[in-house]
Protein backbone atom coordinates (compact mmCIF):
# COMPACT_ATOMS: atom_id res chain seq x y z
CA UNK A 1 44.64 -17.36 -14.76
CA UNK A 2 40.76 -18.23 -14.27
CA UNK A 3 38.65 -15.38 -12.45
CA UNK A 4 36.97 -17.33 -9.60
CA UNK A 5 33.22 -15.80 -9.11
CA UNK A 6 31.97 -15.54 -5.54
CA UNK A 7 28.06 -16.95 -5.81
CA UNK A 8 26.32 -13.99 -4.52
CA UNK A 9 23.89 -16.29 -2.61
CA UNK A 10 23.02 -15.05 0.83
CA UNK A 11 21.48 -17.72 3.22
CA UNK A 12 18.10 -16.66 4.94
CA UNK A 13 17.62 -14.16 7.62
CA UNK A 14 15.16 -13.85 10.22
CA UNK A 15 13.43 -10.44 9.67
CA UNK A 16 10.50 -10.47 12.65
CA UNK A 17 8.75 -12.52 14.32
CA UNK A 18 5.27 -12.48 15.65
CA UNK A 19 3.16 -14.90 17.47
CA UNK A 20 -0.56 -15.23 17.07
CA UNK A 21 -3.31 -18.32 16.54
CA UNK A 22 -3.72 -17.60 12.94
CA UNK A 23 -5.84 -20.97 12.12
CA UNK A 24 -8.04 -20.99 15.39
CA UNK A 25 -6.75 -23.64 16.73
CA UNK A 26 -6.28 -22.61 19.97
CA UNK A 27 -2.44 -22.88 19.68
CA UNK A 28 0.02 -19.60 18.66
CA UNK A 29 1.83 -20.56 15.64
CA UNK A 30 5.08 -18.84 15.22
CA UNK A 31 5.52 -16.20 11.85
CA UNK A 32 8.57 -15.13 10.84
CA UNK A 33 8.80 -13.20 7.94
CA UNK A 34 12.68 -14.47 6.29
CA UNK A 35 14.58 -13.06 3.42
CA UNK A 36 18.35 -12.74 1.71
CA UNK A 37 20.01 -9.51 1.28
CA UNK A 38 23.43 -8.66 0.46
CA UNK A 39 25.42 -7.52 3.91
CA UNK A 40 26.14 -3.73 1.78
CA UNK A 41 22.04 -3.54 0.65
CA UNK A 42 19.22 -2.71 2.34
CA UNK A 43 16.92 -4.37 -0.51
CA UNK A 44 15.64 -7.57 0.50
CA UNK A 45 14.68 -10.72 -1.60
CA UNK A 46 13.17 -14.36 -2.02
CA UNK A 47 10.64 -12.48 0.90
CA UNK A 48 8.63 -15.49 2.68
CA UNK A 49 6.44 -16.22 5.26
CA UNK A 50 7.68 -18.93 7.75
CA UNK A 51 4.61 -20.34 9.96
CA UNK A 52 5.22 -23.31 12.36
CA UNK A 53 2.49 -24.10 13.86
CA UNK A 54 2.38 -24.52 17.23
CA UNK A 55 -0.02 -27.95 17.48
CA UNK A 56 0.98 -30.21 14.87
CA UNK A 57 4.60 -28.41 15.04
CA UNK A 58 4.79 -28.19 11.35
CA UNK A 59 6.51 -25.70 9.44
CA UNK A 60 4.85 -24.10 6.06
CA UNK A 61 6.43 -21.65 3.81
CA UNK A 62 4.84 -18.88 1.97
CA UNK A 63 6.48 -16.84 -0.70
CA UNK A 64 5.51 -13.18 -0.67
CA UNK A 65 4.15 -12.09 -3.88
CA UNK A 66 6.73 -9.12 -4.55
CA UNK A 67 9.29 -10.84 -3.11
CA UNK A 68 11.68 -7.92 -3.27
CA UNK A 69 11.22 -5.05 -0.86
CA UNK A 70 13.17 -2.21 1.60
CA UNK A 71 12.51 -2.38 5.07
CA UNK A 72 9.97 -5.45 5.35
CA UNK A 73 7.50 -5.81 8.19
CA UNK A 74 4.68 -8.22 9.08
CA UNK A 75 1.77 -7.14 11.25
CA UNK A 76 -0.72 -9.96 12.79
CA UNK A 77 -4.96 -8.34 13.10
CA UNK A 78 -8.22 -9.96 12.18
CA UNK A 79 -9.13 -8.26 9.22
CA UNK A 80 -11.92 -10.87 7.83
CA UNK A 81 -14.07 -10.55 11.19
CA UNK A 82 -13.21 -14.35 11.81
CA UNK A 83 -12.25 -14.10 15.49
CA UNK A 84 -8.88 -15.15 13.92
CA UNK A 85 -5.47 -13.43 13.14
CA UNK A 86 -4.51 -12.86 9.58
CA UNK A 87 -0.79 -11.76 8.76
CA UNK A 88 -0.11 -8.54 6.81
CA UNK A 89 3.22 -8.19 4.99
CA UNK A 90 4.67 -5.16 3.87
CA UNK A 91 7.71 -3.51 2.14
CA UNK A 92 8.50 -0.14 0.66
CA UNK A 93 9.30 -0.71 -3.17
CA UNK A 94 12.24 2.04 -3.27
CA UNK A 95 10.48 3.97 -6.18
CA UNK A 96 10.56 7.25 -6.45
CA UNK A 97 6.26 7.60 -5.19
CA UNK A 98 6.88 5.89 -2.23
CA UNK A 99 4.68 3.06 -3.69
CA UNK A 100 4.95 -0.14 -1.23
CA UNK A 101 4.05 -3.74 -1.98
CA UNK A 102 1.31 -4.90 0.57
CA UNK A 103 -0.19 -8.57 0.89
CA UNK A 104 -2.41 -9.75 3.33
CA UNK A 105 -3.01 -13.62 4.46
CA UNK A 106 -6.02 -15.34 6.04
CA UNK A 107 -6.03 -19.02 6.95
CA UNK A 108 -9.46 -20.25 5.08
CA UNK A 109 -9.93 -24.26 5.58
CA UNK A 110 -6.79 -24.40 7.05
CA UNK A 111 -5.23 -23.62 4.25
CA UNK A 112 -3.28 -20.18 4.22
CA UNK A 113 -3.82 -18.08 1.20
CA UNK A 114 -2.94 -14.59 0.08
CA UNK A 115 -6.73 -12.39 -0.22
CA UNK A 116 -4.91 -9.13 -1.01
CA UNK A 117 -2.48 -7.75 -2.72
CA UNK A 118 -1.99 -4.15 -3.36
CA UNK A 119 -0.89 -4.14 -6.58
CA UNK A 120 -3.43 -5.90 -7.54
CA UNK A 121 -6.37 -3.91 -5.65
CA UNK A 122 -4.49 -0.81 -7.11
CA UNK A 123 -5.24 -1.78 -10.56
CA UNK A 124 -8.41 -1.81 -9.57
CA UNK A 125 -8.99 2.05 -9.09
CA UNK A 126 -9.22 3.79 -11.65
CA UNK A 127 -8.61 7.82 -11.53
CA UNK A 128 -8.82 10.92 -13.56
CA UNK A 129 -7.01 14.12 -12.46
CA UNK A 130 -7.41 17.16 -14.93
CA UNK A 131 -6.76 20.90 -14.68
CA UNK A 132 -9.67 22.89 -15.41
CA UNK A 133 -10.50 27.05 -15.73
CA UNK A 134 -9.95 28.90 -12.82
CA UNK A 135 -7.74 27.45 -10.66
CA UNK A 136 -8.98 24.07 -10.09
CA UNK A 137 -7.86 20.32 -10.35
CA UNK A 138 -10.71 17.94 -10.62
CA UNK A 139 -10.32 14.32 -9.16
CA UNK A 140 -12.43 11.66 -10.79
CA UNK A 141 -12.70 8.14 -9.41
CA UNK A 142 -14.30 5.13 -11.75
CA UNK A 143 -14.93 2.92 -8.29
CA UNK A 144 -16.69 4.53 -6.52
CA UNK A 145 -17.70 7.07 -8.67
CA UNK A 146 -17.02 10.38 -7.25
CA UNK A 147 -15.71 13.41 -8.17
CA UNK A 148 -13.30 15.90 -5.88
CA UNK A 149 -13.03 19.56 -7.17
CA UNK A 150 -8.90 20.61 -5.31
CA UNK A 151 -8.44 24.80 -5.33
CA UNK A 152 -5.07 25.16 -6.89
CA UNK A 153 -4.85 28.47 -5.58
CA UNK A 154 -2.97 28.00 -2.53
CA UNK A 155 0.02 27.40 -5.17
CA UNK A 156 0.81 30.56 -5.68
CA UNK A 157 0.65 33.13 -8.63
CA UNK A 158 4.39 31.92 -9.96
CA UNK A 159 3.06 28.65 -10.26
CA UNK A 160 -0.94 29.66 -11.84
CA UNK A 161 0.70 31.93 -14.32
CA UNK A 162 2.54 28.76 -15.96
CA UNK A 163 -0.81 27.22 -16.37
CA UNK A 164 -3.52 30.23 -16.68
CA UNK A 165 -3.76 33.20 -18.91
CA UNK A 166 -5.33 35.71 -16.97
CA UNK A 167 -8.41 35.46 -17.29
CA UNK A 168 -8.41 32.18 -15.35
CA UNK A 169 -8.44 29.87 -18.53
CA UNK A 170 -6.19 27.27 -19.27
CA UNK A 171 -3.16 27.49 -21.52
CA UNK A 172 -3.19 24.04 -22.28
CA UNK A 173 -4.99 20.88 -21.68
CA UNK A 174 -3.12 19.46 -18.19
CA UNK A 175 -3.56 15.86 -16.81
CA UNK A 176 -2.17 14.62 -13.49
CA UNK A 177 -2.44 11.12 -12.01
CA UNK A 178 -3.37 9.04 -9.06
CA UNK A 179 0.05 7.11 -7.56
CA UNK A 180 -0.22 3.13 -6.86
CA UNK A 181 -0.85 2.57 -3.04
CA UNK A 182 2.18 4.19 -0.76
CA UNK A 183 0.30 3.45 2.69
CA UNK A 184 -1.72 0.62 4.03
CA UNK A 185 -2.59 1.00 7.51
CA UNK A 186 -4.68 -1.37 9.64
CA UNK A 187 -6.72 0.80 11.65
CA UNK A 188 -10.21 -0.46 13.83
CA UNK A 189 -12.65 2.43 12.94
CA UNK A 190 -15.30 0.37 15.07
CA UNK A 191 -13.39 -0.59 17.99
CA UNK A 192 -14.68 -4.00 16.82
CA UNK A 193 -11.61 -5.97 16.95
CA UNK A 194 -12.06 -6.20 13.09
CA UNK A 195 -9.40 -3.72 11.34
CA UNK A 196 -10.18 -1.90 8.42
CA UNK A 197 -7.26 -0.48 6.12
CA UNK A 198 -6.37 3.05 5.05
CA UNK A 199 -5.20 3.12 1.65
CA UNK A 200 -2.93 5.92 0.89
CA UNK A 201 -2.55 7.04 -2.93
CA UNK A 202 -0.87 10.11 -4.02
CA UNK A 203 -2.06 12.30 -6.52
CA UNK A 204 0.46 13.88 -8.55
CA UNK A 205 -0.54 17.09 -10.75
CA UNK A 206 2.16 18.24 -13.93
CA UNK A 207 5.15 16.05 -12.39
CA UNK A 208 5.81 13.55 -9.49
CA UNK A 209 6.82 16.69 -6.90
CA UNK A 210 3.82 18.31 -8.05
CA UNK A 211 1.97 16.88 -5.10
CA UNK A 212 -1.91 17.78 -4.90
CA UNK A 213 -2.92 15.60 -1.88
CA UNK A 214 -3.94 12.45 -1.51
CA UNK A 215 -6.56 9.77 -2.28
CA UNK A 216 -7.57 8.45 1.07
CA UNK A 217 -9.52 5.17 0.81
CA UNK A 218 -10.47 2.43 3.58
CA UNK A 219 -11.33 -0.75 2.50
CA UNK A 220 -13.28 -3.38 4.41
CA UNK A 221 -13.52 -6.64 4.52
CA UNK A 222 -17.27 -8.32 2.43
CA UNK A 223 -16.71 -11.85 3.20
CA UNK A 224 -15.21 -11.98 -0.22
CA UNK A 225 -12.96 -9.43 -1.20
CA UNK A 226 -11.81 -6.45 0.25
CA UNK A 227 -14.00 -2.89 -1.26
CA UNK A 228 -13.77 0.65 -0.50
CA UNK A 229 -16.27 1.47 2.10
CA UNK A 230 -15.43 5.50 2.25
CA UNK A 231 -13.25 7.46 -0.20
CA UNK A 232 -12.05 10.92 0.80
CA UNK A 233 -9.31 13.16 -0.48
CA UNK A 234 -7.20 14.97 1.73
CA UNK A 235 -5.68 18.39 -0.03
CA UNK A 236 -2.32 20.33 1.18
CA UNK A 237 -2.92 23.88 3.33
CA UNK A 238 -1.61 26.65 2.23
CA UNK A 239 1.44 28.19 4.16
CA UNK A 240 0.63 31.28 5.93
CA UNK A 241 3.91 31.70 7.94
């Protein structure tokens, strides 16, 4: 008796759909972001863009870069300062950081292109997080080059006296790390009509929990490329309840 196997082949689905003149044209093309998932998964794959455009009524497909994602969206801003919409796509990866996948499209000569990809910009900055005498993490960033100087007091003396002698010295030499990108947000600082984005990155001190704030970056367009036009880091309060 032959097994028969069931192709696991889902057909496309309709995810969202947003409307916006993303070529300035003058017309609203139609963008509907489209995947496959299984009907018992959340995961999405074969992620794509869908644009018909509404004056020539022509349909173009674009395939996402990480084409596999949890709970996809697609947001529709000028981020290039164009006077025209450019389509951001974004899904959350499932990993354990929270790390998402994040691509942004512009329509240059007509012709739509990807001109960001997080993974990609992530690789980009480069980070340095090391425990140093008493009671501090320091921060270092390659691009731009800055340094942030996080009070690990507020931990408490259980967790300190795992790390310190008493005096205030280290034990042991401790590095943390700087977590891919888990937040892209399109946010219009200048109330420009232009968005920047706020990169979120988590910094992560002896283990993943081991949370010491994050990397807060936003990134503007330079006619190019997207750059970091402020860094910050934002630390965690100490509980006084």
């Amino acid at each position: 008796m032959t097994n028969h196997i069931h192709p696991s082949h889902s057909s496309p689905q309709v995810i969202q759909t947003k409307f916006g003149d993303i070529n300035g044209d003058g017309f609203f093309e139609t963008i509907f972001l489209m995947g496959t998932k299984q009907p018992d998964s959340p995961l999405w794959q074969n992620l794509t863009l869908v644009i018909f455009y509404g004056q020539t009524q022509q349909m173009e497909q674009i395939p996402l870069k990480q084409g596999l994602g949890y709970n996809p969206t697609i947001f529709l801003g000028d981020f290039t300062g164009n006077h025209i919409e450019d389509i951001m796509a974004i899904s959350d990866t499932g990993g354990s950081g929270g790390i998402i996948n994040g691509e942004i499209f512009s329509s240059v000569s007509n012709q739509v292109r990807s001109i960001f990809d997080a993974e990609s910009f992530s690789n980009k900055l480069q980070y340095t997080v090391n425990y140093a005498d008493n009671y501090k993490a320091i921060v270092q960033s390659r691009n731009p080059a800055k340094k942030y100087t996080i009070d690990l007091q507020y931990k408490g003396a259980e967790y300190l006296a795992e790390i310190y002698n008493p005096d205030g010295t280290l034990k042991q030499p401790i590095e943390g790390w700087v977590d891919p990108i888990s937040g892209l947000y399109p946010v219009d600082y200048n109330r420009d009509g232009v968005y920047e984005i706020l990169a979120y990155q988590a910094i992560a001190g002896r283990y993943h929990a081991d949370g010491l704030g994050y990397v807060e970056n936003i990134l503007t367009w330079n006619g190019h490329e997207f750059i970091v036009e402020r860094q910050t880091v934002g630390i965690f309060g100490e509980d006084l309840s």
